[in-house]
Protein backbone atom coordinates (compact mmCIF):
# COMPACT_ATOMS: atom_id res chain seq x y z
CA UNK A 1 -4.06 -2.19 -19.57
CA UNK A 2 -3.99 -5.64 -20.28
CA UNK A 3 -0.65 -6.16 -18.23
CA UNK A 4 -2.56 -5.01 -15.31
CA UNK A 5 -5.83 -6.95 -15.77
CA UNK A 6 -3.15 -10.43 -15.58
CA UNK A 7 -1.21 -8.98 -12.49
CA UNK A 8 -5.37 -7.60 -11.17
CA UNK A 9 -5.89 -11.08 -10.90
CA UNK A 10 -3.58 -12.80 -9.21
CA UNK A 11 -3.77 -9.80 -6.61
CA UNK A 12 -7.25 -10.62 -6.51
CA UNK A 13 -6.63 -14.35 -6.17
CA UNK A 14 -4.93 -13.69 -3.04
CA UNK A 15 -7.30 -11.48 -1.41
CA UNK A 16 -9.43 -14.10 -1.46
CA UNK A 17 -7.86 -16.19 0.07
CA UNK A 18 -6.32 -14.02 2.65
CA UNK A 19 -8.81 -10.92 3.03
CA UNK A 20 -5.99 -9.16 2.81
CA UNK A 21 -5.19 -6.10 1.90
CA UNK A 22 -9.00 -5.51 1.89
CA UNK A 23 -10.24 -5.03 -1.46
CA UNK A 24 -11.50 -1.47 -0.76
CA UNK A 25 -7.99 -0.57 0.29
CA UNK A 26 -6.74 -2.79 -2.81
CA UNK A 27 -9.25 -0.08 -5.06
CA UNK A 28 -8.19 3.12 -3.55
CA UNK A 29 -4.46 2.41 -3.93
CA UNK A 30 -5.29 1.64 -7.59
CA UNK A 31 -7.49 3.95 -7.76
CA UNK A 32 -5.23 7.05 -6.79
CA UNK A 33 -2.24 5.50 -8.63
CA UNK A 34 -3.70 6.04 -11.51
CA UNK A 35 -5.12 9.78 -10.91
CA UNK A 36 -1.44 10.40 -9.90
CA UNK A 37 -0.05 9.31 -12.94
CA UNK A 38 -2.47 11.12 -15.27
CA UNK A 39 -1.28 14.27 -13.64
CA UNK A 40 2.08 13.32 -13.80
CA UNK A 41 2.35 11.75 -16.89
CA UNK A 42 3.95 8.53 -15.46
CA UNK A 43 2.92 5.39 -16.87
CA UNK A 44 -0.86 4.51 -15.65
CA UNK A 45 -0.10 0.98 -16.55
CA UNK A 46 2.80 0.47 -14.26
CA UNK A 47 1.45 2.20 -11.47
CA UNK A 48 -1.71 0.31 -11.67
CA UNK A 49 0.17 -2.95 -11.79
CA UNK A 50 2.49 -1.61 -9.25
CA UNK A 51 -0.57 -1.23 -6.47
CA UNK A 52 -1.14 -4.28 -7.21
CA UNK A 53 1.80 -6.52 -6.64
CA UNK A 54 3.15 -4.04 -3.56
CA UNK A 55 1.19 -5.78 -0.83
CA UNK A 56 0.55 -9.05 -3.02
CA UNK A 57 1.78 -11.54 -0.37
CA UNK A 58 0.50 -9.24 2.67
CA UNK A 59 -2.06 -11.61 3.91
CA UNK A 60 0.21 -14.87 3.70
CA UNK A 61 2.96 -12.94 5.56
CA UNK A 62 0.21 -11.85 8.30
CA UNK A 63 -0.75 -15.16 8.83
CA UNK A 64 2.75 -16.57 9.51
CA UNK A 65 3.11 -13.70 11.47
CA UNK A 66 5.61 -12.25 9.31
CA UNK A 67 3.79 -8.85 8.36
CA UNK A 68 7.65 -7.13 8.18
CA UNK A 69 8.47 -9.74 5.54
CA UNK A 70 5.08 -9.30 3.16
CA UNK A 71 7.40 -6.59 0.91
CA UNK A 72 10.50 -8.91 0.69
CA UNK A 73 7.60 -11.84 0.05
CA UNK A 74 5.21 -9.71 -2.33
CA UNK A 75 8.62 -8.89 -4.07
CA UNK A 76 9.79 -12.20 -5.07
CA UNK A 77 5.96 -13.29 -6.01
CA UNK A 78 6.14 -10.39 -8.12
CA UNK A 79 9.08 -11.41 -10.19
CA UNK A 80 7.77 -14.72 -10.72
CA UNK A 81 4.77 -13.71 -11.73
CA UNK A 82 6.08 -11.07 -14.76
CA UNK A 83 9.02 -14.25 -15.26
CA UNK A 84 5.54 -16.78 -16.21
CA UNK A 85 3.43 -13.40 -17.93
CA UNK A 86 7.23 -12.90 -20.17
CA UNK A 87 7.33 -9.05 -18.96
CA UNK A 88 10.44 -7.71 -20.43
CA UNK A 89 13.32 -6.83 -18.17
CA UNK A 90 13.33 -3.31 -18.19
CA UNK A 91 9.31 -2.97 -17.34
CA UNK A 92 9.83 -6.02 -14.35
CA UNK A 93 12.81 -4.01 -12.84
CA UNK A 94 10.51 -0.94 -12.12
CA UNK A 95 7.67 -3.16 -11.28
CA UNK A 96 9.90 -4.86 -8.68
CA UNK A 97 11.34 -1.50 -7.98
CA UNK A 98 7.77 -0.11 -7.32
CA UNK A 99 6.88 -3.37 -4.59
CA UNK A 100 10.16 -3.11 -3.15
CA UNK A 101 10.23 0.68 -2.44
CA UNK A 102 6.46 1.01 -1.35
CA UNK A 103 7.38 1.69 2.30
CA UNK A 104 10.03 4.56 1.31
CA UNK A 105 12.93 2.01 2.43
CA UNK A 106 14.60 1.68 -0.84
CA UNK A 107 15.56 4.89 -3.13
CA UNK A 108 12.30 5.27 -5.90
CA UNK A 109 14.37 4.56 -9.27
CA UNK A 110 11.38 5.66 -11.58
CA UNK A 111 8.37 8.15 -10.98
CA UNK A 112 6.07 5.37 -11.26
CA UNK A 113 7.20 3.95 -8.14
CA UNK A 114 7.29 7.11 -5.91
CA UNK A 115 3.59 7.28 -7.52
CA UNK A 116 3.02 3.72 -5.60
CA UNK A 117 4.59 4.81 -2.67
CA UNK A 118 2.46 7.42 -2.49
CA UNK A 119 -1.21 5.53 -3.34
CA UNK A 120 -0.50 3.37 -0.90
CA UNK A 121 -0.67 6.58 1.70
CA UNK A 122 -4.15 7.45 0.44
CA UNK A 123 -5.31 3.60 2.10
CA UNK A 124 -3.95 4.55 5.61
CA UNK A 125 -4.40 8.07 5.83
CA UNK A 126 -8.37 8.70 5.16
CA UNK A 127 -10.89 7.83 7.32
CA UNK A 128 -12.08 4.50 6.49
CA UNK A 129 -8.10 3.75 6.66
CA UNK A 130 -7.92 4.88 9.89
CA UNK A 131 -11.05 2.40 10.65
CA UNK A 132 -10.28 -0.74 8.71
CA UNK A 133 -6.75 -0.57 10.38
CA UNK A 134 -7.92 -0.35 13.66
CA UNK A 135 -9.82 -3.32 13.25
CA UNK A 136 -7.44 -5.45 12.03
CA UNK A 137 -5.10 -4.46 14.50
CA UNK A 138 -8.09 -5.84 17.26
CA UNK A 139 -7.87 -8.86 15.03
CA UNK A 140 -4.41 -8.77 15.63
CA UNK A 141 -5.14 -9.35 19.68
CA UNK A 142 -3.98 -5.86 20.46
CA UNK A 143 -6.26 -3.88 23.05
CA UNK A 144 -8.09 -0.55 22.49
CA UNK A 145 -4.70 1.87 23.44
CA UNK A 146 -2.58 -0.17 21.45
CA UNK A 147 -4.76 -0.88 18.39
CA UNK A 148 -4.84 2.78 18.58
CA UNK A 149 -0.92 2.93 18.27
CA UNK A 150 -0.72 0.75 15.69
CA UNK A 151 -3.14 2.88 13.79
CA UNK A 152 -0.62 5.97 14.24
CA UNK A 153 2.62 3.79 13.52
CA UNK A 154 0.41 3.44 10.05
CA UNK A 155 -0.24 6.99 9.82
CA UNK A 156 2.84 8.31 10.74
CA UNK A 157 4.88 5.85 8.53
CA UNK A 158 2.43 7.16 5.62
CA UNK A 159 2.99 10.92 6.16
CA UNK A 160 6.59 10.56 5.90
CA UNK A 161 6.77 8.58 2.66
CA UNK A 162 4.59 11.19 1.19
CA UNK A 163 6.69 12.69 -1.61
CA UNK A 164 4.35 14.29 -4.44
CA UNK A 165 3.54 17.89 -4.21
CA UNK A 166 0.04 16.86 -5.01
CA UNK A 167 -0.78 14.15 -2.35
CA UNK A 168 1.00 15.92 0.57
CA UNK A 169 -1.59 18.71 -0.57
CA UNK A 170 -4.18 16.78 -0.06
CA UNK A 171 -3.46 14.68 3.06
CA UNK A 172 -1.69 16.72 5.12
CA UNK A 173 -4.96 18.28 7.09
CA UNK A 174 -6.21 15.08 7.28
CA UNK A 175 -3.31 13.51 8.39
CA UNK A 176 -3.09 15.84 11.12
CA UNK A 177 -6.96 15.87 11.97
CA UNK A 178 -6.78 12.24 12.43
CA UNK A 179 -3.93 12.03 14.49
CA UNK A 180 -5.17 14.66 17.15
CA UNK A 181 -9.03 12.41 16.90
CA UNK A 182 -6.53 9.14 18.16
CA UNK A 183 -4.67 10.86 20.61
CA UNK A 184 -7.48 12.03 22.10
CA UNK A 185 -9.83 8.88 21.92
CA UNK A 186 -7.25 6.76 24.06
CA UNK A 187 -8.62 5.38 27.22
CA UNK A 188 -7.04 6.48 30.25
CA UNK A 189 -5.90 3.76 32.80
């Protein structure tokens, strides 16, 4: 793990200085990356270090009001980062591979990074996800209805990257509990 403890702290770094993503999201992605690929057999390492660079430049991209942009930016942060830490080519292509495909827009070209892909669900779709992303979107300046909104854009984008037998199996109910618990707490005009 000592790859990951390096690429752990500059992810760290820039939660710090960002608050974003927040570090208890940061923990559960990394935290169910790694129970994923025990089960799987994938690399634990990559996946770990994989959580970590995905959303890496998140909280620079939110403050220049970029958030579309933070995989694009967390990508190319990423490669310089395993360019100055001398990662071989092979393990920095599925690392990049892993940021780059987190939000099910590019093809997965390894296990480890439909593993990542699928971590990252476990942040949005549980209930402090549903929580911490409603407050940021209130952060954002978006009212109750549309904060709301935002939090199903999350959850919906989620549930459809969700690819591994095992973590469809165990978000699906919840997925769909917490949708019908935001539909029904919008205010009515």
């Amino acid at each position: 793990m000592e790859l990951f403890d390096k690429i752990d702290k500059f992810a760290k770094d820039e939660i710090k200085k960002t608050g974003l993503p927040q570090i208890y999201n940061y923990n559960i992605a990394n935290e169910k990356a790694e129970e994923l690929a025990l089960r799987l057999g994938a690399d634990v390492d990559i996946v770990k270090c994989g959580t970590a660079l995905m959303d890496i430049k998140l909280g620079e991209a939110v403050a220049l009001k970029q958030q579309p942009k933070h995989v694009s930016m967390s990508a190319e942060y990423a490669n310089q980062i395993l360019e100055k830490l001398k990662v071989e080519d092979t393990k920095k292509k599925v690392l990049i591979n892993c940021v780059l495909a987190h939000h099910g827009e590019v093809p997965y070209q390894s296990i480890e990074a439909e593993i990542v892909a699928n971590a990252d669900a476990y942040r949005f779709i549980s209930e402090i996800g549903v929580f911490t992303t409603y407050k940021f979107a209130l952060d954002l300046g978006k009212n109750h209805n549309d904060a709301l909104d935002f939090v199903q854009f999350k959850l919906d984008e989620k549930f459809k990257i969700l690819s591994l037998k095992q973590a469809k199996e165990e978000l699906t109910d919840l997925y769909f509990l917490l949708s019908k618990i935001i539909k029904k707490a919008h205010i009515k005009e």
